[in-house]
C-alpha atoms as a PDB file:
ATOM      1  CA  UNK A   1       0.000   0.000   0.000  1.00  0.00           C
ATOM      2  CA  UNK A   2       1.307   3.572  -0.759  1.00  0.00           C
ATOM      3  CA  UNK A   3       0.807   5.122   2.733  1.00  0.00           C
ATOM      4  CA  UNK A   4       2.951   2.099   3.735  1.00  0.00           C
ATOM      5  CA  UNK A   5       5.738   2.374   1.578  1.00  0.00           C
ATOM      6  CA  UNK A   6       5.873   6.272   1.822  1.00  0.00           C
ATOM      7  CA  UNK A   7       6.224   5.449   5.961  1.00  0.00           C
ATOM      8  CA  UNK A   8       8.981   3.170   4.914  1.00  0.00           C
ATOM      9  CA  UNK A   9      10.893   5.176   2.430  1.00  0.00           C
ATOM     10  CA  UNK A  10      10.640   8.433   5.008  1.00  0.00           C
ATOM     11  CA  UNK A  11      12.113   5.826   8.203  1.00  0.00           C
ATOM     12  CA  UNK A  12      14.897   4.944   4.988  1.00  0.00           C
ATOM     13  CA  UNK A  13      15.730   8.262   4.576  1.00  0.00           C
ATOM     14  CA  UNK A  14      16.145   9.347   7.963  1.00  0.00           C
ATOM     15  CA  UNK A  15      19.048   7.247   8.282  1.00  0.00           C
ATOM     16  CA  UNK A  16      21.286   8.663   5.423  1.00  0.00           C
ATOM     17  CA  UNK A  17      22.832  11.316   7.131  1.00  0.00           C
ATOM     18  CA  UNK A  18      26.641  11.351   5.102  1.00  0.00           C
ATOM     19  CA  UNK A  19      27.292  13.358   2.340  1.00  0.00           C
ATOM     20  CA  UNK A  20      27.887  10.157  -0.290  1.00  0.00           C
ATOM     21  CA  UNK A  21      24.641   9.395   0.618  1.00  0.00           C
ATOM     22  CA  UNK A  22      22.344  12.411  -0.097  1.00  0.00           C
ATOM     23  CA  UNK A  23      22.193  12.022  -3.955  1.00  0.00           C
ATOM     24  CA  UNK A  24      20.171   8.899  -3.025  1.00  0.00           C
ATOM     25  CA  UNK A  25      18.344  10.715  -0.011  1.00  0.00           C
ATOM     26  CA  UNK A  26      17.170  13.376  -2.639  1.00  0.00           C
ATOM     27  CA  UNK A  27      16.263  10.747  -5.391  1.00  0.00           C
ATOM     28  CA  UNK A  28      13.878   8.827  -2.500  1.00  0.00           C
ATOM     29  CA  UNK A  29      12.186  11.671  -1.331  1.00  0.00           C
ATOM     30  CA  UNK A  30      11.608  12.827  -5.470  1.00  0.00           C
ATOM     31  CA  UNK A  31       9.944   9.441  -5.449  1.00  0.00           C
ATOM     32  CA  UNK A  32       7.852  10.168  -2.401  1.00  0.00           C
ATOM     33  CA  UNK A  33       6.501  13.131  -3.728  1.00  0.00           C
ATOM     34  CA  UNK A  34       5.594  11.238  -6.822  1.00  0.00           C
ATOM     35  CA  UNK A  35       3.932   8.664  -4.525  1.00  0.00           C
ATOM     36  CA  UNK A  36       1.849  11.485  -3.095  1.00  0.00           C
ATOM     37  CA  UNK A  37       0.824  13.126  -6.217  1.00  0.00           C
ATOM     38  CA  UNK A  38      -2.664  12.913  -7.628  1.00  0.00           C
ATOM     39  CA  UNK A  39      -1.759  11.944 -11.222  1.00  0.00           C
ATOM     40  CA  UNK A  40      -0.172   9.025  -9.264  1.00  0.00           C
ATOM     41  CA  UNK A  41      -3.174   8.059  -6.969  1.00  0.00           C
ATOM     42  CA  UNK A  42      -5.331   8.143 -10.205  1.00  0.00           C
ATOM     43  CA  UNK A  43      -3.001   6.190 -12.349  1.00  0.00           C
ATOM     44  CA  UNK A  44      -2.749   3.459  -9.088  1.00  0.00           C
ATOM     45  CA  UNK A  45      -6.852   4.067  -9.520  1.00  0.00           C
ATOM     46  CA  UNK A  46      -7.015   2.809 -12.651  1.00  0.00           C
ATOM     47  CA  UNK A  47      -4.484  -0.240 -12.501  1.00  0.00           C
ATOM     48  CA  UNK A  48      -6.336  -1.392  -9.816  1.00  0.00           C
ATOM     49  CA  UNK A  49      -9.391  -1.631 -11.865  1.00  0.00           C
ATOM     50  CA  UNK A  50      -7.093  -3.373 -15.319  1.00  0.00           C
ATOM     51  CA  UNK A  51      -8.443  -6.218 -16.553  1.00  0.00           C
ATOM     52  CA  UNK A  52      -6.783  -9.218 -17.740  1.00  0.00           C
ATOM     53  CA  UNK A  53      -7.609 -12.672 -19.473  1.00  0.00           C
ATOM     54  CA  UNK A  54      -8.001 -13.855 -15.188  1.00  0.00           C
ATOM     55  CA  UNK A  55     -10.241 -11.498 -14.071  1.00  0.00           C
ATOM     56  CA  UNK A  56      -9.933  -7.974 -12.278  1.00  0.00           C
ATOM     57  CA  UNK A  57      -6.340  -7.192 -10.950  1.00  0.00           C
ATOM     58  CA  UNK A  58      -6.876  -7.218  -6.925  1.00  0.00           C
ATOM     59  CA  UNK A  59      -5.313  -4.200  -5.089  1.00  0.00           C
ATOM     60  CA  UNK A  60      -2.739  -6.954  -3.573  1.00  0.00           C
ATOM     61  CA  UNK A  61      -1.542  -8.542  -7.087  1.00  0.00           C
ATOM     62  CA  UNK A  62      -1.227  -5.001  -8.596  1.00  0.00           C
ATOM     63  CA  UNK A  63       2.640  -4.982  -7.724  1.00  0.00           C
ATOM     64  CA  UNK A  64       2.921  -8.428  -9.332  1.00  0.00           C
ATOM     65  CA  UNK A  65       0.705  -7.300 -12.561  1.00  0.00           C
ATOM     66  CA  UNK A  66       2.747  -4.188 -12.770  1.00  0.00           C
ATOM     67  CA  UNK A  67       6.482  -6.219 -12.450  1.00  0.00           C
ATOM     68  CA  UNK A  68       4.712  -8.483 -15.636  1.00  0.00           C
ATOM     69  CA  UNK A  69       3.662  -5.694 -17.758  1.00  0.00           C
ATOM     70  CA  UNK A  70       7.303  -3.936 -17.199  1.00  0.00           C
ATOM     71  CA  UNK A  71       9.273  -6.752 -17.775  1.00  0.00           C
ATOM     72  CA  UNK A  72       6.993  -8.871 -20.234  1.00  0.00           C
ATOM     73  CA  UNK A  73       6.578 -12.171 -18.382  1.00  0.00           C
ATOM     74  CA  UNK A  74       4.074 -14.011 -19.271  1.00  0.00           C
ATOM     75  CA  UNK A  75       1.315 -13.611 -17.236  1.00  0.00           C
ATOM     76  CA  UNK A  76       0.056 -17.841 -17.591  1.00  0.00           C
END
């Protein structure tokens, strides 16, 4: 769940404190604010809702569906 994994992300962050490490600290929190943005909650919206030759994608399997559409795996 987003709220989730912006908690986790923010605890992640907190712990980079040394300078080799805030390039990464700024890309995460770029991420976050992604995460929070409305075009994102939509887009997670309508995912949700994707259909495929099994049925309705469930909010828990999105993840999973999302992993086979990037990286082509057959979804059988």
């Amino acid at each position: 769940d987003t709220d989730r994994a912006l908690v986790l992300l923010e605890e992640y962050c907190k712990k980079l404190r040394k300078p080799e490490e805030q390039q990464l600290k700024k890309a995460i929190r770029k991420v976050m604010g992604i995460f929070k943005s409305s075009l994102f909650q939509a887009l997670l919206g309508s995912f949700a809702k994707k259909e495929t030759r099994h049925g309705i994608i469930s909010h828990f399997s999105l993840p999973a569906a999302v992993a086979y559409d990037v990286l082509g795996y057959p979804k059988d």
